[in-house]
N, C-alpha and C. Protein backbone atom coordinates (compact mmCIF):
# COMPACT_ATOMS: atom_id res chain seq x y z
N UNK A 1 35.72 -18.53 3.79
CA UNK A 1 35.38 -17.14 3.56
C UNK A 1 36.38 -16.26 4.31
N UNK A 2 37.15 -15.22 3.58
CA UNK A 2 37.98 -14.45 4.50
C UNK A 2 37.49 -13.53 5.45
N UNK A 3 37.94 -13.37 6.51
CA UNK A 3 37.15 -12.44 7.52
C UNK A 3 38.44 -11.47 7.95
N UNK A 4 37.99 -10.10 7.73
CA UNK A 4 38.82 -8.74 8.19
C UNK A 4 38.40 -8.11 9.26
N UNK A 5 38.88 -8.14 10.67
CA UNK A 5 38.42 -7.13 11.82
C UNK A 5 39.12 -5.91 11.45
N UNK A 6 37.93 -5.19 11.70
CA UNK A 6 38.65 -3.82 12.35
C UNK A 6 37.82 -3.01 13.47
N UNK A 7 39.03 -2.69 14.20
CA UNK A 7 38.55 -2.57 15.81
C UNK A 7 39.59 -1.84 16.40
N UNK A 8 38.90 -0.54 17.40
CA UNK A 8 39.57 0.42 17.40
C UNK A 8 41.05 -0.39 18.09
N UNK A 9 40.99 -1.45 19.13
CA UNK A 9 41.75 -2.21 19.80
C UNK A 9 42.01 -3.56 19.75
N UNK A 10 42.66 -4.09 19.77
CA UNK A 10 42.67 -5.65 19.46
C UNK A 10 43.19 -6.29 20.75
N UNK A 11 43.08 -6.91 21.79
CA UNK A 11 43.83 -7.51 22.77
C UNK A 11 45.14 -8.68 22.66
N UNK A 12 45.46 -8.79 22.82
CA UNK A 12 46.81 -9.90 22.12
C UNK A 12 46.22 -11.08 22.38
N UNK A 13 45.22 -11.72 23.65
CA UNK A 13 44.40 -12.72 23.76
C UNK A 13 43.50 -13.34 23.08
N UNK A 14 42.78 -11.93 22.34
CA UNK A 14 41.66 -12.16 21.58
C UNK A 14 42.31 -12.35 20.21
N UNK A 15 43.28 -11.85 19.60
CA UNK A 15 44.21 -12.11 18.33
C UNK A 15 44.86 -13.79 18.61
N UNK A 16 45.27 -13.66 19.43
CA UNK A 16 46.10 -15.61 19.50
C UNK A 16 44.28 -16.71 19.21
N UNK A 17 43.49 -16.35 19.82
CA UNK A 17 42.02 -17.16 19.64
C UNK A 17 41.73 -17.27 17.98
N UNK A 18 41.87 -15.62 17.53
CA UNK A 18 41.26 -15.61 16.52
C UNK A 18 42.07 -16.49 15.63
N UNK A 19 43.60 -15.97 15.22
CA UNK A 19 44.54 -16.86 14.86
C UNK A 19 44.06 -18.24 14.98
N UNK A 20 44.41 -18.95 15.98
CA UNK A 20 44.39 -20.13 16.28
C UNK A 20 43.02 -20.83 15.63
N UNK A 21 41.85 -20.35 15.84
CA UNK A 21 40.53 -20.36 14.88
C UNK A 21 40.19 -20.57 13.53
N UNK A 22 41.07 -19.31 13.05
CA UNK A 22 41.92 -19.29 11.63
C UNK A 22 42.49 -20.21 11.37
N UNK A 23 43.58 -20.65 12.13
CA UNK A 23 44.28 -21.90 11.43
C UNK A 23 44.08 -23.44 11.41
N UNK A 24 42.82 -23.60 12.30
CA UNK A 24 42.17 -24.60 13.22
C UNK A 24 41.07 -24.80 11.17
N UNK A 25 40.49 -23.47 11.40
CA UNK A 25 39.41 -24.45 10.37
C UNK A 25 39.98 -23.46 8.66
N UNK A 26 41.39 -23.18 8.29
CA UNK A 26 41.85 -23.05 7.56
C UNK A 26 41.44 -21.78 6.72
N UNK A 27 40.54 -20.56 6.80
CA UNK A 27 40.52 -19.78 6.11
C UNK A 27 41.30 -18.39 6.60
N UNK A 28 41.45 -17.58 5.58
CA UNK A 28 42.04 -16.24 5.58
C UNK A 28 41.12 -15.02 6.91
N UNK A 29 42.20 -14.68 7.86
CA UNK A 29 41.84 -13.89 8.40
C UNK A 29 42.82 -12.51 8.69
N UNK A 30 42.72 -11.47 8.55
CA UNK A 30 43.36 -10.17 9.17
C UNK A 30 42.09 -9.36 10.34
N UNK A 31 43.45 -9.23 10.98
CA UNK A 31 43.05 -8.09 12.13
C UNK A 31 43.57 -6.85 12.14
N UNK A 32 43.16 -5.36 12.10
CA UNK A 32 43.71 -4.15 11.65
C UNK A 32 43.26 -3.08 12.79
N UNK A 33 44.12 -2.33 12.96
CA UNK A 33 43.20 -1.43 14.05
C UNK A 33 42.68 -0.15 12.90
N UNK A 34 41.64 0.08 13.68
CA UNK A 34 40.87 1.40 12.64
C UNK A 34 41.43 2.26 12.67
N UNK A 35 41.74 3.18 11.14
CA UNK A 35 42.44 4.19 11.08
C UNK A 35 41.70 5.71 11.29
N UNK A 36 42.82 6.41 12.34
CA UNK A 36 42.09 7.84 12.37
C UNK A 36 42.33 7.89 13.74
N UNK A 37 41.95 8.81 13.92
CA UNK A 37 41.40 9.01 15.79
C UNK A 37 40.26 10.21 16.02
N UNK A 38 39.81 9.59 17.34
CA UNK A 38 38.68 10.68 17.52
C UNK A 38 37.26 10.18 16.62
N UNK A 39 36.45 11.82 16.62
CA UNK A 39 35.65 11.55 15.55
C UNK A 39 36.60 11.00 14.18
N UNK A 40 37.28 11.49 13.69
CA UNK A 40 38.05 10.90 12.75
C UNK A 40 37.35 9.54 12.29
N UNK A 41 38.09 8.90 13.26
CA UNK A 41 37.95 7.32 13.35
C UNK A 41 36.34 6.70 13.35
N UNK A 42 35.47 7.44 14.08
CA UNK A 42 33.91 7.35 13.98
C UNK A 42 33.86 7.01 12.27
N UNK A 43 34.38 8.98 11.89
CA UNK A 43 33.52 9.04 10.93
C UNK A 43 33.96 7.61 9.25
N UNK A 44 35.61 7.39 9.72
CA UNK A 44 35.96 6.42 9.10
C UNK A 44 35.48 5.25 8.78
N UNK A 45 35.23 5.11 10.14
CA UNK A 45 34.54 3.33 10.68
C UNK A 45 33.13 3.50 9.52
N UNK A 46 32.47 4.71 9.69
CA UNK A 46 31.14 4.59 9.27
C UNK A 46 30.84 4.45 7.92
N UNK A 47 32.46 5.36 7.22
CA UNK A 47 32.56 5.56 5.93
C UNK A 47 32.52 3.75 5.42
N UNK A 48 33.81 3.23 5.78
CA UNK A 48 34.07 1.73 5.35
C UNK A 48 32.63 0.81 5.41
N UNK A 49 31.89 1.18 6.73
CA UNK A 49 30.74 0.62 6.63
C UNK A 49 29.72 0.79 5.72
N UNK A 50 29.39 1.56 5.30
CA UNK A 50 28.31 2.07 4.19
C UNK A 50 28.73 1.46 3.21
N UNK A 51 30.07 1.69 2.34
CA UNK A 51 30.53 1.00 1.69
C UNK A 51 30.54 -0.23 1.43
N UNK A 52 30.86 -1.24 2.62
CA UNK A 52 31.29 -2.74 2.31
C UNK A 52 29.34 -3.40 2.80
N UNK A 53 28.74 -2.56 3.42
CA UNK A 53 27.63 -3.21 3.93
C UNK A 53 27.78 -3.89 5.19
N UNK A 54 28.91 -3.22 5.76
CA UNK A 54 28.99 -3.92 7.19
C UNK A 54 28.33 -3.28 8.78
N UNK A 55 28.41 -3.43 9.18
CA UNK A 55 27.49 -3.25 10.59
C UNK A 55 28.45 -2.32 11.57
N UNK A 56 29.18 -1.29 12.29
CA UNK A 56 29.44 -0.97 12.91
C UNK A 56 28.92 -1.57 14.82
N UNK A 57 29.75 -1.83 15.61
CA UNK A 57 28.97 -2.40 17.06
C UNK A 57 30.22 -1.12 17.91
N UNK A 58 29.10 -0.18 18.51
CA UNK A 58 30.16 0.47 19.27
C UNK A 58 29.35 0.25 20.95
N UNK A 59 30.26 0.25 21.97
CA UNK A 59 30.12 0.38 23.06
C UNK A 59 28.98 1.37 23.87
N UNK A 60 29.50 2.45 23.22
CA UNK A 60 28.48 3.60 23.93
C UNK A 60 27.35 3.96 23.17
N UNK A 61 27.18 3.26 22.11
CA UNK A 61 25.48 3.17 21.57
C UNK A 61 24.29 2.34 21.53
N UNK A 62 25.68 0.62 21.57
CA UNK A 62 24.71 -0.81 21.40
C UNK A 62 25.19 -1.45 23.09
N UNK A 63 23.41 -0.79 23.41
CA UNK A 63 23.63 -1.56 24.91
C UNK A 63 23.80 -3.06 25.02
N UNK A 64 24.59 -3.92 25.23
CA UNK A 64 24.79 -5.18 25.66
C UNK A 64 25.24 -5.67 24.39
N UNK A 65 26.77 -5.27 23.62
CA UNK A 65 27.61 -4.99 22.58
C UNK A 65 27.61 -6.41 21.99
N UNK A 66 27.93 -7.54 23.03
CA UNK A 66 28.13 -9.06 22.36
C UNK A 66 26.64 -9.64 22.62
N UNK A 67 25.78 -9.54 23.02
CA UNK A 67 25.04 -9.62 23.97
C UNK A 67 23.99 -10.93 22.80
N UNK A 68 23.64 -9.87 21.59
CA UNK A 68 22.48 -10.18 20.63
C UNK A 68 23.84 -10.27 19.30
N UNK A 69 24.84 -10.64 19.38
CA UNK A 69 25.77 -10.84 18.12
C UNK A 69 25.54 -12.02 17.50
N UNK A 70 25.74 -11.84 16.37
CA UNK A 70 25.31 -13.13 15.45
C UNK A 70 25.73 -12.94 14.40
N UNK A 71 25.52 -13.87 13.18
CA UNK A 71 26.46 -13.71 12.07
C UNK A 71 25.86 -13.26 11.01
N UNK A 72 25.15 -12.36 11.31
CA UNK A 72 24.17 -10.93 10.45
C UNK A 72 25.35 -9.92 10.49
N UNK A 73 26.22 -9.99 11.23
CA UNK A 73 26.76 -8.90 11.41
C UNK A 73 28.34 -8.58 10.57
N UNK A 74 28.22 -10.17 10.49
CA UNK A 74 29.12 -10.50 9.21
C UNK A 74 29.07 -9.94 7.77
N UNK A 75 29.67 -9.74 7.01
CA UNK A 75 29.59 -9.06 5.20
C UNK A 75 30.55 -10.18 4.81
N UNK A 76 29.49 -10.91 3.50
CA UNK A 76 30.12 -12.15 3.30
C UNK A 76 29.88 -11.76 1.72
N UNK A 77 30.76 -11.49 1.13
CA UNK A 77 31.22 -10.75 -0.40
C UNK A 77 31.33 -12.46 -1.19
């Protein structure tokens, strides 16, 4: 199943894992940073979300961000 991040930041650590993950059990992955800034970028994130049926996880709303993550949070087309 292909999997697309988008995230306002990507760490170069967390990209070599994901990669390596990716190529470990062979499916399609991209990583993209979210386009916009500011609210901009909110209101972007939220737009793409409604759309694809995906879940937004932001910092300053979902207390304990990785905490309760699971693969609900995934959009598997």
């Amino acid at each position: 199943v292909p999997l697309v991040v988008v995230a306002e930041a990507i760490e170069s650590d967390t990209l070599q894992t994901l990669m390596a993950a990716a190529a470990q059990k062979g499916f399609p992955v991209v990583a993209i940073r979210a386009p916009g800034f500011g609210a901009d970028r909110r209101d972007l994130m939220m737009d793409m979300a409604a759309f694809t049926g995906a879940v937004v996880r932001r910092p300053e709303t979902d207390e304990g961000l990785f905490e309760n993550f699971s693969v609900k949070y995934f959009l598997i087309l």
